[in-house]
Protein backbone atom coordinates (compact mmCIF):
# COMPACT_ATOMS: atom_id res chain seq x y z
CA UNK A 1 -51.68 -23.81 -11.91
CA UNK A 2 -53.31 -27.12 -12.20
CA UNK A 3 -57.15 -24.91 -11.32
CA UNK A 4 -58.16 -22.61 -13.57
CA UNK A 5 -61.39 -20.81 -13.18
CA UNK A 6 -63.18 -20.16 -16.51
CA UNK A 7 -65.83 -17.04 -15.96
CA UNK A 8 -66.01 -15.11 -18.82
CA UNK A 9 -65.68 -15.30 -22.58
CA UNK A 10 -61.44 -13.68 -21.77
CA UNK A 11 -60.70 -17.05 -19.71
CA UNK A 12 -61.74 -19.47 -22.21
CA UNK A 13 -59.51 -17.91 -24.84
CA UNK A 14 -57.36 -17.65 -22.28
CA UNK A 15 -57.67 -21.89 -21.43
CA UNK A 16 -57.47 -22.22 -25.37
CA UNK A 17 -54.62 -20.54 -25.55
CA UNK A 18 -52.69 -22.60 -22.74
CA UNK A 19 -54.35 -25.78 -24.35
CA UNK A 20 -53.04 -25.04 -28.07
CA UNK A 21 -49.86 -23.86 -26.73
CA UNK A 22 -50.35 -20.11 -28.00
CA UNK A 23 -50.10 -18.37 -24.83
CA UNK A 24 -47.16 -16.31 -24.98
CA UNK A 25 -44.65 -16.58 -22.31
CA UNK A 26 -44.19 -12.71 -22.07
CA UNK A 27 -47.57 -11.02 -22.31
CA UNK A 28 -47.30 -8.39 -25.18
CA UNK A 29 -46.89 -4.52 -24.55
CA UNK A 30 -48.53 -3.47 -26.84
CA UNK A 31 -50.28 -5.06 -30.29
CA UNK A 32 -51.57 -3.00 -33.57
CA UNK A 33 -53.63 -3.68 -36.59
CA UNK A 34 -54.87 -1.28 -39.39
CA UNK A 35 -58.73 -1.14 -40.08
CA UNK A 36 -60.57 1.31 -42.15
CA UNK A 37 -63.71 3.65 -41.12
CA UNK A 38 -66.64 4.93 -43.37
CA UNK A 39 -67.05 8.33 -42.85
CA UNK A 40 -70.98 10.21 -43.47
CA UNK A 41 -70.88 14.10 -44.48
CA UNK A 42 -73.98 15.31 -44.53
CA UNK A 43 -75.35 18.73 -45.53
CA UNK A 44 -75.81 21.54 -43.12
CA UNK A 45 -79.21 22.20 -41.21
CA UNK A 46 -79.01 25.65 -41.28
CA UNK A 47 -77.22 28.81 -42.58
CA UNK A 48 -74.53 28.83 -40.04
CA UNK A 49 -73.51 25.20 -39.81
CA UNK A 50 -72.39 23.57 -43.40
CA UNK A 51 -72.18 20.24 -42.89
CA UNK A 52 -71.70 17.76 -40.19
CA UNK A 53 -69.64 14.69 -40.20
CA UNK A 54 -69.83 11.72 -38.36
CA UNK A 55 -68.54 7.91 -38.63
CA UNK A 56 -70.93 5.65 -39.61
CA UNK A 57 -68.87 2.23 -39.73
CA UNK A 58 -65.46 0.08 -38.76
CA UNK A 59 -64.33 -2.12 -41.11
CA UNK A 60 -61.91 -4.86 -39.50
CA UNK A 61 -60.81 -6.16 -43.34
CA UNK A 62 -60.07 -2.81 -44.94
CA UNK A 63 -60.59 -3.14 -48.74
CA UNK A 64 -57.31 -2.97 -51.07
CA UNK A 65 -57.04 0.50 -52.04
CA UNK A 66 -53.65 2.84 -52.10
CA UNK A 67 -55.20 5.89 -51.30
CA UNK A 68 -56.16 7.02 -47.79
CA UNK A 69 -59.68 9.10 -48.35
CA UNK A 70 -61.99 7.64 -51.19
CA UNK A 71 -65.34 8.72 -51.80
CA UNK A 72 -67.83 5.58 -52.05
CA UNK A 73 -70.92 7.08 -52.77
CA UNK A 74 -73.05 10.30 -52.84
CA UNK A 75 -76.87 11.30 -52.23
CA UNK A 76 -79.09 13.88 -51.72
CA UNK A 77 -77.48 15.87 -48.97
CA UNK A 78 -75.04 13.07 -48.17
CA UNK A 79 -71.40 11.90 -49.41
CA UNK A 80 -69.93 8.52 -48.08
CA UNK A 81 -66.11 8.39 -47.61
CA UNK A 82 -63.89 5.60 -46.56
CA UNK A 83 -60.48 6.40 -44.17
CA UNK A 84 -57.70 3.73 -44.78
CA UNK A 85 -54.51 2.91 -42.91
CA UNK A 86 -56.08 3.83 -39.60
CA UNK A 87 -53.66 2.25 -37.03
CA UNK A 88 -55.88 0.30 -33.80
CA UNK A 89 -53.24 0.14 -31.21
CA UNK A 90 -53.80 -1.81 -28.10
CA UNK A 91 -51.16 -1.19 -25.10
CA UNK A 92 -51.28 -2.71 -21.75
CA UNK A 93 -51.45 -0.18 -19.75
CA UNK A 94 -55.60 0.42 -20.84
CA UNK A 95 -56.34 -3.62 -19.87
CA UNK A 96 -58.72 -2.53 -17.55
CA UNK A 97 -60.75 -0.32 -19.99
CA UNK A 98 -60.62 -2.62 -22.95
CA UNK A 99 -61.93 -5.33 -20.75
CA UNK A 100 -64.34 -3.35 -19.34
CA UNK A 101 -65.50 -2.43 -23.19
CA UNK A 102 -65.60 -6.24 -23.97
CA UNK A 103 -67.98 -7.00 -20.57
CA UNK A 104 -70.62 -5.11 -22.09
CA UNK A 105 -73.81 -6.36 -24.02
CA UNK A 106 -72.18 -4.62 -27.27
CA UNK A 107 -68.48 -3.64 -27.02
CA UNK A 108 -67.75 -0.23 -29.00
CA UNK A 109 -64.59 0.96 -30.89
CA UNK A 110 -64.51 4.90 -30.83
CA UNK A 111 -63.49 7.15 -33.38
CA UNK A 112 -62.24 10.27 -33.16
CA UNK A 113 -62.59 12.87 -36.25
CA UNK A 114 -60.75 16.00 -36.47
CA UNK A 115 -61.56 18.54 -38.76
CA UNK A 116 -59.16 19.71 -41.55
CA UNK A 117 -58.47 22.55 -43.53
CA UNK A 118 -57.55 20.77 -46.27
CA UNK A 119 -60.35 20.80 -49.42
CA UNK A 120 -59.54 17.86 -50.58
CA UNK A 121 -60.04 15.47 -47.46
CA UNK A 122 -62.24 18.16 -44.58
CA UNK A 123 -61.49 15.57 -41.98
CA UNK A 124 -59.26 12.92 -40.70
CA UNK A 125 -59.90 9.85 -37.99
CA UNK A 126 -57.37 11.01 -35.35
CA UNK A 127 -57.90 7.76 -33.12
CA UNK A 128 -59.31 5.05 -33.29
CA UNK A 129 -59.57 3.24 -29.68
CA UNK A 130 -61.26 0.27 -27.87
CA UNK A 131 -60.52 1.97 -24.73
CA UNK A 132 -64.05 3.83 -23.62
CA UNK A 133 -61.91 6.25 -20.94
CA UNK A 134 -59.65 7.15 -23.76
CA UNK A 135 -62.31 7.94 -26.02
CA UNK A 136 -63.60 10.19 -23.40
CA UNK A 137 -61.01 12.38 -22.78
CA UNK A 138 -60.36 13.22 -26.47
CA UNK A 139 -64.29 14.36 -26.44
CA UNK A 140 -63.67 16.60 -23.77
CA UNK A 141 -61.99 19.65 -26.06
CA UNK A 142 -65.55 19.35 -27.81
CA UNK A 143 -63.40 20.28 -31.26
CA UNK A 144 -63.74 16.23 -32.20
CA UNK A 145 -66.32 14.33 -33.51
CA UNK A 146 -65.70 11.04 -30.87
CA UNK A 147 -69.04 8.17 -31.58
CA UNK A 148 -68.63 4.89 -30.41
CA UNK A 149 -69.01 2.20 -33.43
CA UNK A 150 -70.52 -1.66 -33.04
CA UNK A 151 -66.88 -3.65 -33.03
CA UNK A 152 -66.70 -6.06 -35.63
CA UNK A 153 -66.65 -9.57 -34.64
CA UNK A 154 -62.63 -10.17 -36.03
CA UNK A 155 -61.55 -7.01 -33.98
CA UNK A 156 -63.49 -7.86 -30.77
CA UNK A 157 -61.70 -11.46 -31.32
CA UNK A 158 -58.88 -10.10 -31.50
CA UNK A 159 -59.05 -7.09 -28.14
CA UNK A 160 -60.46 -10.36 -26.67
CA UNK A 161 -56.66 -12.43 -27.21
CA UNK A 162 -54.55 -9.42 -26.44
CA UNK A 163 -56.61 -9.32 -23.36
CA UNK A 164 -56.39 -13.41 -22.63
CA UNK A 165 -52.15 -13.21 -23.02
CA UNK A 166 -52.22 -11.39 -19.48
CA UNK A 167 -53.32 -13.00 -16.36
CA UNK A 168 -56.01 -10.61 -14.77
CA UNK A 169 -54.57 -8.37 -11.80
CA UNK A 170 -54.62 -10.33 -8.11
CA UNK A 171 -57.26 -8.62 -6.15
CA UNK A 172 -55.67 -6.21 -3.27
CA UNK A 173 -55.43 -8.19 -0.19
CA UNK A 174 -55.12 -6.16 3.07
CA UNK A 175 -52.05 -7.43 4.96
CA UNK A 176 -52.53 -8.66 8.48
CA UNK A 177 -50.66 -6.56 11.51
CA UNK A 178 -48.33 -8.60 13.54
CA UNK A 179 -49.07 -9.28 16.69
CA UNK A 180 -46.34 -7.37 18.36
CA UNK A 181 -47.68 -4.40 16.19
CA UNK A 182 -50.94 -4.96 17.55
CA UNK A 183 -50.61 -4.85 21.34
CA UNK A 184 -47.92 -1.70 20.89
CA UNK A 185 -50.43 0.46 18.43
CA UNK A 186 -53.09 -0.80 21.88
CA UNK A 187 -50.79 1.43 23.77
CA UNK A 188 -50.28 5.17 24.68
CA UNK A 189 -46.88 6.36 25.38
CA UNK A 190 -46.70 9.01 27.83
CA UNK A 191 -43.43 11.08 28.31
């Protein structure tokens, strides 16, 4: 197509793309990257609930470690952990809601943490998504721990290409009746 209309941020990584000759000829299925989340314990506020856990941060350039669950730091009432090896998958089929994450002011990645009943490691990240309607439903059990995270710049990059390799969906266009169509639906038949 010799026009190409460049409205957002997608289509001109898109036009980079086609210029630099990295636009793929078959848009991807699906693409996956590893990242690692910092995960916040904190003490309990009262006598029935003993402690509460929430992410506090996504790290796009995990730090080399083998192990999965390392603690970082502790405080008064608080312990800092860091979750490795946590798998960001992107698939096609949630275009719509990854580019509907990206059109806002401040796209989120949501994390999902599950609790465990393991001592050693209480909880685990069970997702990690940039899709906001998948993120939802795995809140709705109300059993996870789902908070939406400020994307780092390198992973929003990134949604932001996987998005750019497929052309946006043609808009629904209402097809015409023929004319023949038109003057028989204008008439009643009578038997």
């Amino acid at each position: 197509d010799p026009f190409f209309n460049v409205n957002t941020p997608e289509d001109v990584v898109r036009l980079r793309m086609i210029l630099d000759g990295t636009l793929p000829d078959e848009p991807p299925l699906r693409a996956a990257t590893e990242i690692a989340v910092v995960v916040e314990r904190r003490d309990g506020a009262t006598a029935w609930i003993k402690d509460s856990w929430r992410p506090l941060e996504v790290m796009a350039e995990p730090p080399p470690t083998t192990a999965p669950w390392v603690m970082l730091r502790r405080g008064e009432g608080f312990e800092h952990y860091l979750a490795t090896g946590i798998p960001l998958v992107l698939h096609r089929s949630d275009l719509a809601s990854y580019r509907y994450n990206l059109g806002g002011l401040d796209p989120r990645l949501y994390v999902v943490l599950r609790r465990l009943d393991d001592g050693d490691q209480p909880v685990k990240v069970a997702l990690a998504t940039a899709a906001p309607d998948e993120a939802q439903a795995m809140s709705e059990s109300g059993e996870d721990v789902v908070d939406g995270l400020a994307m780092p710049e390198p992973l929003r990059d990134w949604v932001e290409m996987f998005c750019a390799c497929h052309p946006p969906d043609e808009p629904m266009r209402k097809r015409k009746r023929d004319t023949l169509e038109r003057i028989l639906s204008s008439f009643t038949l009578h038997t």
